[in-house]
N, C-alpha and C. Protein backbone atom coordinates (compact mmCIF):
# COMPACT_ATOMS: atom_id res chain seq x y z
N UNK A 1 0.17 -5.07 90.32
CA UNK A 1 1.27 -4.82 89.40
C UNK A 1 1.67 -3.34 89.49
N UNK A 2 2.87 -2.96 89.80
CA UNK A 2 3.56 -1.79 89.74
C UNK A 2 3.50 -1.08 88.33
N UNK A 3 2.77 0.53 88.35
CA UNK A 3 2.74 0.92 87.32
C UNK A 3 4.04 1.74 87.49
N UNK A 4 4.63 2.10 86.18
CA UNK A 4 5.91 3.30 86.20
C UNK A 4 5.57 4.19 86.63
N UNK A 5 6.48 5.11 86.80
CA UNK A 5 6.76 6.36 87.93
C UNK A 5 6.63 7.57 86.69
N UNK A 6 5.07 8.17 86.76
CA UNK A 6 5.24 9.36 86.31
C UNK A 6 5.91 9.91 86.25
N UNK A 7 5.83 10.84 85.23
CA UNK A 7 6.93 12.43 85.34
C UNK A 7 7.16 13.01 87.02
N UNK A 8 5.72 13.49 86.78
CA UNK A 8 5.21 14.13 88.11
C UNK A 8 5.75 13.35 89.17
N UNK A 9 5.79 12.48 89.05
CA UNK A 9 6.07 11.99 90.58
C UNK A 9 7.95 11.60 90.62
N UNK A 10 8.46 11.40 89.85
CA UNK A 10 9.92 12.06 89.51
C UNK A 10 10.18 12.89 90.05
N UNK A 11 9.73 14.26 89.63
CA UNK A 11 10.29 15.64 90.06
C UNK A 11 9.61 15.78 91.24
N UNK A 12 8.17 15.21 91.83
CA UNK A 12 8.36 15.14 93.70
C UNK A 12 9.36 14.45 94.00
N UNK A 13 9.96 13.61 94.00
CA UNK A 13 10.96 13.00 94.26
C UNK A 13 12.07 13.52 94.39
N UNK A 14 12.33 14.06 93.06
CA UNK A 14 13.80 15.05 92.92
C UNK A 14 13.50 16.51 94.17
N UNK A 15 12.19 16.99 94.52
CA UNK A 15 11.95 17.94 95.21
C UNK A 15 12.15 17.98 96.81
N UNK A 16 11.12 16.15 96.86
CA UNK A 16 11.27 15.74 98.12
C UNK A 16 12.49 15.40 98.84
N UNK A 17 13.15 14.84 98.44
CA UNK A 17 14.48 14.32 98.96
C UNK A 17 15.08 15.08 99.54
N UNK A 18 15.27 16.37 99.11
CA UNK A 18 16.55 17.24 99.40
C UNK A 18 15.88 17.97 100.39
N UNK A 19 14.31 18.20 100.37
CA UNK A 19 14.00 19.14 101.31
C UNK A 19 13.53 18.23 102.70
N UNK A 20 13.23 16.90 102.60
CA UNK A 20 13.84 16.02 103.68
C UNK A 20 14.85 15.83 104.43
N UNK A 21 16.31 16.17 103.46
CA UNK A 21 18.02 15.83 104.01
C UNK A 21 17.70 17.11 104.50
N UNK A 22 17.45 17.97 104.26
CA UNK A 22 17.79 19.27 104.72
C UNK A 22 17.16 20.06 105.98
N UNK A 23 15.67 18.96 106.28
CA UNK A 23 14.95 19.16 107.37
C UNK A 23 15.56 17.95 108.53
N UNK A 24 16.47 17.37 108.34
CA UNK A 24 17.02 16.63 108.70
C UNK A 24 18.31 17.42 109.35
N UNK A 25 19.39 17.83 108.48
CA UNK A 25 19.94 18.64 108.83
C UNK A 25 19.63 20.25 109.61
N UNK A 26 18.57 20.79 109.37
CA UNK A 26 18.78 21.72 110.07
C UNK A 26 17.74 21.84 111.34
N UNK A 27 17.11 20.94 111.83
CA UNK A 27 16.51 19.90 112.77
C UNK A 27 18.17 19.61 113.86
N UNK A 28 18.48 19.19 113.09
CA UNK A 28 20.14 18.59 114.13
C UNK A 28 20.93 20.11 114.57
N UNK A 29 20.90 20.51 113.01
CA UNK A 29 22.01 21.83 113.51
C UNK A 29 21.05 22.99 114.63
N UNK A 30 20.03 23.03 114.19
CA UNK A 30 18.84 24.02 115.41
C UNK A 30 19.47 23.37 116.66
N UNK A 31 18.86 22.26 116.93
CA UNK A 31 18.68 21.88 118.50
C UNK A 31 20.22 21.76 118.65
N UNK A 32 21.50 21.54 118.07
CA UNK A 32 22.89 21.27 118.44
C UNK A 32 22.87 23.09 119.06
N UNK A 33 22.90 23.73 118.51
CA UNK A 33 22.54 25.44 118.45
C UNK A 33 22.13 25.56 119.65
N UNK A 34 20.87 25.53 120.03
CA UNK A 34 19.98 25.63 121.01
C UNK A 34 20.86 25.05 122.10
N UNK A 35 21.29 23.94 122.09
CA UNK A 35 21.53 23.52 123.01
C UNK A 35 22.75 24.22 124.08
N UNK A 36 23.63 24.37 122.81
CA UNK A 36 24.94 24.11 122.88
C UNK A 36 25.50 26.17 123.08
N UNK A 37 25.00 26.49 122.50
CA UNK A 37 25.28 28.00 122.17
C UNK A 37 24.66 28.72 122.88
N UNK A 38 23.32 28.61 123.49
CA UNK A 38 22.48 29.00 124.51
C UNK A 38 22.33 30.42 123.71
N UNK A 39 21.44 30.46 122.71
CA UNK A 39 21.73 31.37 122.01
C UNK A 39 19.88 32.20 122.70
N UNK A 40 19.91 33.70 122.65
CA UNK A 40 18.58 34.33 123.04
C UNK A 40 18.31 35.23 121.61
N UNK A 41 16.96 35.92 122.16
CA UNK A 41 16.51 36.82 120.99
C UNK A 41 16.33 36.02 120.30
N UNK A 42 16.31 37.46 118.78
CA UNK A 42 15.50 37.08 117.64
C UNK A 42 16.44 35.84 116.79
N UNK A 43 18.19 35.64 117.45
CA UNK A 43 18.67 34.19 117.68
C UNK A 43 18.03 33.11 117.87
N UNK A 44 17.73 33.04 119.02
CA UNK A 44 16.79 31.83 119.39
C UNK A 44 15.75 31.73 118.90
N UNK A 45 15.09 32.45 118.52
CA UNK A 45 13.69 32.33 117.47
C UNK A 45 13.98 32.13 116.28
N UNK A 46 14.79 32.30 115.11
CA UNK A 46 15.38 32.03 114.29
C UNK A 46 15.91 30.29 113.84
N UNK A 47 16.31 30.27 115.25
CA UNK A 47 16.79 28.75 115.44
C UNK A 47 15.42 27.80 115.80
N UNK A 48 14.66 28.31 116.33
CA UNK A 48 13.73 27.50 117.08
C UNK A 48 12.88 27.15 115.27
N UNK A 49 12.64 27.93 114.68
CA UNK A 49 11.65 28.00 113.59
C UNK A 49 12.23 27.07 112.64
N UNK A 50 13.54 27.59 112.18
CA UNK A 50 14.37 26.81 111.21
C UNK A 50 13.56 25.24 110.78
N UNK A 51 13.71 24.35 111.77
CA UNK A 51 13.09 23.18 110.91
C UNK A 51 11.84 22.87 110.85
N UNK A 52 10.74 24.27 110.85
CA UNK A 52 9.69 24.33 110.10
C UNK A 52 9.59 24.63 108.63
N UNK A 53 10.64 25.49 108.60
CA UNK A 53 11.20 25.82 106.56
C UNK A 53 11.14 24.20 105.91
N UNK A 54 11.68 23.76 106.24
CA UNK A 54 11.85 22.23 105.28
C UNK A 54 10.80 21.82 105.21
N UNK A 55 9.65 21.60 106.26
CA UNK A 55 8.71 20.91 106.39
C UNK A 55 7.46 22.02 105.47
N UNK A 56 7.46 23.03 105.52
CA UNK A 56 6.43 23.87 104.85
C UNK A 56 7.04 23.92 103.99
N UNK A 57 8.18 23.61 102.99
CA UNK A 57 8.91 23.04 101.10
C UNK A 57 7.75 21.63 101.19
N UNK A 58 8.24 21.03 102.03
CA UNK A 58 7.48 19.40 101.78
C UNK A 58 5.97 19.53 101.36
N UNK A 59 5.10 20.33 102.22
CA UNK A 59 3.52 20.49 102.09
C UNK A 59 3.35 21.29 100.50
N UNK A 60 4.66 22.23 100.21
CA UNK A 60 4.39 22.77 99.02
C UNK A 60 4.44 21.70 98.07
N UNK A 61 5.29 21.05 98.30
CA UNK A 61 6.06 20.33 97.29
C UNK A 61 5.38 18.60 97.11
N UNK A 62 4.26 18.74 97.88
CA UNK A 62 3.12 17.83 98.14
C UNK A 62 2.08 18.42 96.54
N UNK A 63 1.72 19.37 96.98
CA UNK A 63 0.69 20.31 96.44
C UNK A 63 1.19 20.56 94.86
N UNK A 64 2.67 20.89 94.57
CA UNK A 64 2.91 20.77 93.31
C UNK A 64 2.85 19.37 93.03
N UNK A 65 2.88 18.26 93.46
CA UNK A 65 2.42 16.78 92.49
C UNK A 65 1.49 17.09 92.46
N UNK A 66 0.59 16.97 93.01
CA UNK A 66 -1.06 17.00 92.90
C UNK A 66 -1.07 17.98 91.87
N UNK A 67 -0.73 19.41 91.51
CA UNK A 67 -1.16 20.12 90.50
C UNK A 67 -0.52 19.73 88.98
N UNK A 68 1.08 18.65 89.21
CA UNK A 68 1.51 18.36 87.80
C UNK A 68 0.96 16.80 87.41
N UNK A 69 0.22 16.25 88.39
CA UNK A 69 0.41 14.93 88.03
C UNK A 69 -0.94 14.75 86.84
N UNK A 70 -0.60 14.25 85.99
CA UNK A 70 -1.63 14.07 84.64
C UNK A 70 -2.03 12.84 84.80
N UNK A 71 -1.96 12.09 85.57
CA UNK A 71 -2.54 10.40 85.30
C UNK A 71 -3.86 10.94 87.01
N UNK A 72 -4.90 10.80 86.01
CA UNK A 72 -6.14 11.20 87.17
C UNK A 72 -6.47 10.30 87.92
N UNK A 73 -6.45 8.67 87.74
CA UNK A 73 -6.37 7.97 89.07
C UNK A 73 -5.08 8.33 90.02
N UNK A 74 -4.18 8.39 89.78
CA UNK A 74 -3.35 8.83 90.77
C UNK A 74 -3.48 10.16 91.40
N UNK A 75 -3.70 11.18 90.77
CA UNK A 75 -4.40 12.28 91.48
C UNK A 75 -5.61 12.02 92.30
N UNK A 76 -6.15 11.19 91.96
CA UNK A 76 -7.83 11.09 92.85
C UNK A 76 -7.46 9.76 93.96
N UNK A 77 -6.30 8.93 94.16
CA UNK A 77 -6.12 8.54 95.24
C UNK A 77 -5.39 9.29 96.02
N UNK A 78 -4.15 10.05 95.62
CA UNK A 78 -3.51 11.10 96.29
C UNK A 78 -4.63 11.77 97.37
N UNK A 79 -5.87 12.88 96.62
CA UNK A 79 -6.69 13.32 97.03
C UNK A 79 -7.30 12.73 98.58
N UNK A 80 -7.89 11.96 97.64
CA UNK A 80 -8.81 10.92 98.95
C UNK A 80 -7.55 10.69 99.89
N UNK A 81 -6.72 9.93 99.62
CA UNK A 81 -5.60 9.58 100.64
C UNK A 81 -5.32 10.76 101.50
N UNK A 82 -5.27 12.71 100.95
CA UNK A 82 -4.95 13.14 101.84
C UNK A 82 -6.20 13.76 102.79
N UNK A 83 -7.17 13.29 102.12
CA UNK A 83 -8.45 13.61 103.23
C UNK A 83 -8.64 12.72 104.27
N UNK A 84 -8.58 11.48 103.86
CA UNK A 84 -8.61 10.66 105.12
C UNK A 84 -7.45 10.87 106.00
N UNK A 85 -6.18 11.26 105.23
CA UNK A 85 -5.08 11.41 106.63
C UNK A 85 -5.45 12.87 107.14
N UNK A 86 -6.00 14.11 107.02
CA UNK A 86 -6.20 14.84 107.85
C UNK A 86 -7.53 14.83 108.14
N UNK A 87 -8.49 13.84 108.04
CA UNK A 87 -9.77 13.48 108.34
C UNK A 87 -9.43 13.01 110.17
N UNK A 88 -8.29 11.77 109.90
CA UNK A 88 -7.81 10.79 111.15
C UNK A 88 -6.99 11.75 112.13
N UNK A 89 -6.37 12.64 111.42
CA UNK A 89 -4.83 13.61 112.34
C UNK A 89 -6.20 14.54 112.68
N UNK A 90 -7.30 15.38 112.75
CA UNK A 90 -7.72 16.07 112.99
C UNK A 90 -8.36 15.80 113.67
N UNK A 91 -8.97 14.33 113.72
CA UNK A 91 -9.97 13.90 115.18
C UNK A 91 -9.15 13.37 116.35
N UNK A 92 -7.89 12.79 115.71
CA UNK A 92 -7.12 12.36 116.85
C UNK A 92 -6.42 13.43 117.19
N UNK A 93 -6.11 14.49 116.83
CA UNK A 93 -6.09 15.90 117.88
C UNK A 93 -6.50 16.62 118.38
N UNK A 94 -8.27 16.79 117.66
CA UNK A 94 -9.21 16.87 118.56
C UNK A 94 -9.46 16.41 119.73
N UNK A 95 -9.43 14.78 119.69
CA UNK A 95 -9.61 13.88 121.37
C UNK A 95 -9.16 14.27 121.93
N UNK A 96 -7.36 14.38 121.59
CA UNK A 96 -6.06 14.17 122.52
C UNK A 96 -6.24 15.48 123.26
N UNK A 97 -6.92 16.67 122.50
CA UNK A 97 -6.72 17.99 123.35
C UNK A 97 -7.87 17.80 123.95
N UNK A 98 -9.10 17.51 124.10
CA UNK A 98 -9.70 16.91 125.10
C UNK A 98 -9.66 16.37 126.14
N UNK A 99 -8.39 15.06 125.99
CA UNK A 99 -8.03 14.50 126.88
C UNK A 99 -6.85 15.10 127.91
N UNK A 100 -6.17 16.05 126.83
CA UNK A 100 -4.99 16.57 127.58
C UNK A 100 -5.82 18.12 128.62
N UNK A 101 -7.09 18.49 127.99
CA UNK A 101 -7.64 19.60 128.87
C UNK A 101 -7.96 19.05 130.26
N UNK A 102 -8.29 17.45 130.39
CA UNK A 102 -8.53 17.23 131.42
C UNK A 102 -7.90 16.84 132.66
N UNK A 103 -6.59 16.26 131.66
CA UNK A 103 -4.94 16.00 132.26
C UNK A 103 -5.19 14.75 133.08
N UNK A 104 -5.72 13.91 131.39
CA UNK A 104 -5.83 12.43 131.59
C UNK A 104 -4.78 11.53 130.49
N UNK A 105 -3.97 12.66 130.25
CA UNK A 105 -2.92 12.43 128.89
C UNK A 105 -2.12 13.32 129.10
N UNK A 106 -0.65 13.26 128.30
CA UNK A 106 0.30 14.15 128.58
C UNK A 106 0.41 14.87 127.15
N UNK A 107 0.91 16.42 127.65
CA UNK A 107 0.93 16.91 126.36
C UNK A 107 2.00 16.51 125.10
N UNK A 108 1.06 16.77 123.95
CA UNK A 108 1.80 16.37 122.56
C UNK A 108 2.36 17.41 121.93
N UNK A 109 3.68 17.64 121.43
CA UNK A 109 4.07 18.45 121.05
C UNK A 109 3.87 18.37 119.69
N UNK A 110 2.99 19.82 119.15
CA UNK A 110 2.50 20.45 117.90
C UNK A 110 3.21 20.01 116.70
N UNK A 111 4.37 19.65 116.94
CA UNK A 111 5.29 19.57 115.71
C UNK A 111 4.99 18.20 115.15
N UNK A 112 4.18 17.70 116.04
CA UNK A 112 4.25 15.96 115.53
C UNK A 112 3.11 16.09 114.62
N UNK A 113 2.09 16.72 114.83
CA UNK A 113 1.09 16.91 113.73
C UNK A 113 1.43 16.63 112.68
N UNK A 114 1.96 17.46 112.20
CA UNK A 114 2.17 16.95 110.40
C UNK A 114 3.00 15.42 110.16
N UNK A 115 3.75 14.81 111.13
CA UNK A 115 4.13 13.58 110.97
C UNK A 115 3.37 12.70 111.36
N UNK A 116 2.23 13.10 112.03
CA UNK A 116 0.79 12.26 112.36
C UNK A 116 0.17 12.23 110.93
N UNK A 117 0.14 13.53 110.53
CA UNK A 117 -0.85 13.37 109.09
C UNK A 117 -0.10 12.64 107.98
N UNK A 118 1.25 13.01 107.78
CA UNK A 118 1.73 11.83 106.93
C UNK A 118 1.54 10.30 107.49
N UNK A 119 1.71 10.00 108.40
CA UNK A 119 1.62 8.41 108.82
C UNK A 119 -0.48 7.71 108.29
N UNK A 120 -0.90 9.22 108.49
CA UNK A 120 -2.57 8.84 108.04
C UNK A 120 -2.33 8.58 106.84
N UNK A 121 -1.95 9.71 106.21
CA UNK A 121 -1.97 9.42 104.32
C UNK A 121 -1.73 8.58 104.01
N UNK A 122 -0.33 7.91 104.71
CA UNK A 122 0.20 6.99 104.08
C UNK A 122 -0.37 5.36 104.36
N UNK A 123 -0.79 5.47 105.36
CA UNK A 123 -1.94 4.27 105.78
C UNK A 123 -3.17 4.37 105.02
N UNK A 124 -3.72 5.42 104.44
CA UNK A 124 -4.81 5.39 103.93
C UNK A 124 -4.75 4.65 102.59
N UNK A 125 -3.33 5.12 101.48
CA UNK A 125 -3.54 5.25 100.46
C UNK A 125 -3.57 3.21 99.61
N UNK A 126 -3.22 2.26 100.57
CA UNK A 126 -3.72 1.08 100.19
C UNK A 126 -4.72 0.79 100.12
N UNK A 127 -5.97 1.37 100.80
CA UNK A 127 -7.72 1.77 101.28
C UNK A 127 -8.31 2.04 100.08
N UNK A 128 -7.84 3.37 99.89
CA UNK A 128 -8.08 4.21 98.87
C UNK A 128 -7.60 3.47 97.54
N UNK A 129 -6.94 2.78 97.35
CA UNK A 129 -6.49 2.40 96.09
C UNK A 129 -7.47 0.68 95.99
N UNK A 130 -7.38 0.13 97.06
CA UNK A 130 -8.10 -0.98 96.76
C UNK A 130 -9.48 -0.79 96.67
N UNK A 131 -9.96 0.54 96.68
CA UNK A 131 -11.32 0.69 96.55
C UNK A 131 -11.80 0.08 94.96
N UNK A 132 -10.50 0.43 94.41
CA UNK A 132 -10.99 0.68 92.74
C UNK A 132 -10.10 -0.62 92.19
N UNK A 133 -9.59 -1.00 92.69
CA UNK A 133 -9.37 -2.69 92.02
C UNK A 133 -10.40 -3.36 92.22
């Protein structure tokens, strides 16, 4: 049974969204940039970084639910949920750079990490929650 939507998890919501559209957007507008403008210098570094800003709002903006959310089972699956997803993203990048030192795999580009660790969390947190039903 679906419980209602905390406060806390409201205002991630209201937080998350926009800093999603916006890692979205400036993800498109970087690489349109990059591509297109052939831009150098502290230009091109500027551009290259850009849609790491959105994504380091998201990890903040992770971290503020966890510090507003008042309903403590939901904080303590959150928790667990995000240990097992960087429990899973940290061994499976461990291997992979193992495997890629030996150049029995092709390299993974760094940026996928954190969309590896969300795909863990978010696989975890049915685990984690059916522990306690």
């Amino acid at each position: 049974m679906a419980q209602p939507m905390t406060a806390a998890a409201r205002r991630y919501l209201i937080r998350f969204v926009p800093a999603m559209l916006s890692y979205v957007g400036v993800l498109s507008g970087s690489l349109w940039a990059i591509r297109n403008l052939t831009p150098e210098g502290p230009l091109l570094w500027a551009l290259a970084v850009a849609p790491a800003l959105p994504v380091i709002a998201v990890i903040a903006i992770m971290g503020l639910y966890l510090l507003e959310e008042t309903d403590e089972f939901l904080r303590t699956v959150l928790v667990q949920s995000m240990l097992w997803g960087i429990g899973l993203t940290l061994s499976a990048c461990t291997a992979w750079g193992f495997l890629e030192n030996a150049d029995v795999v092709p390299h993974i580009p760094l940026y996928l990490v954190f969309p590896a660790f969300c795909g863990s969390f978010g696989l975890a947190q049915p685990f984690v929650r059916r522990r306690y039903q």
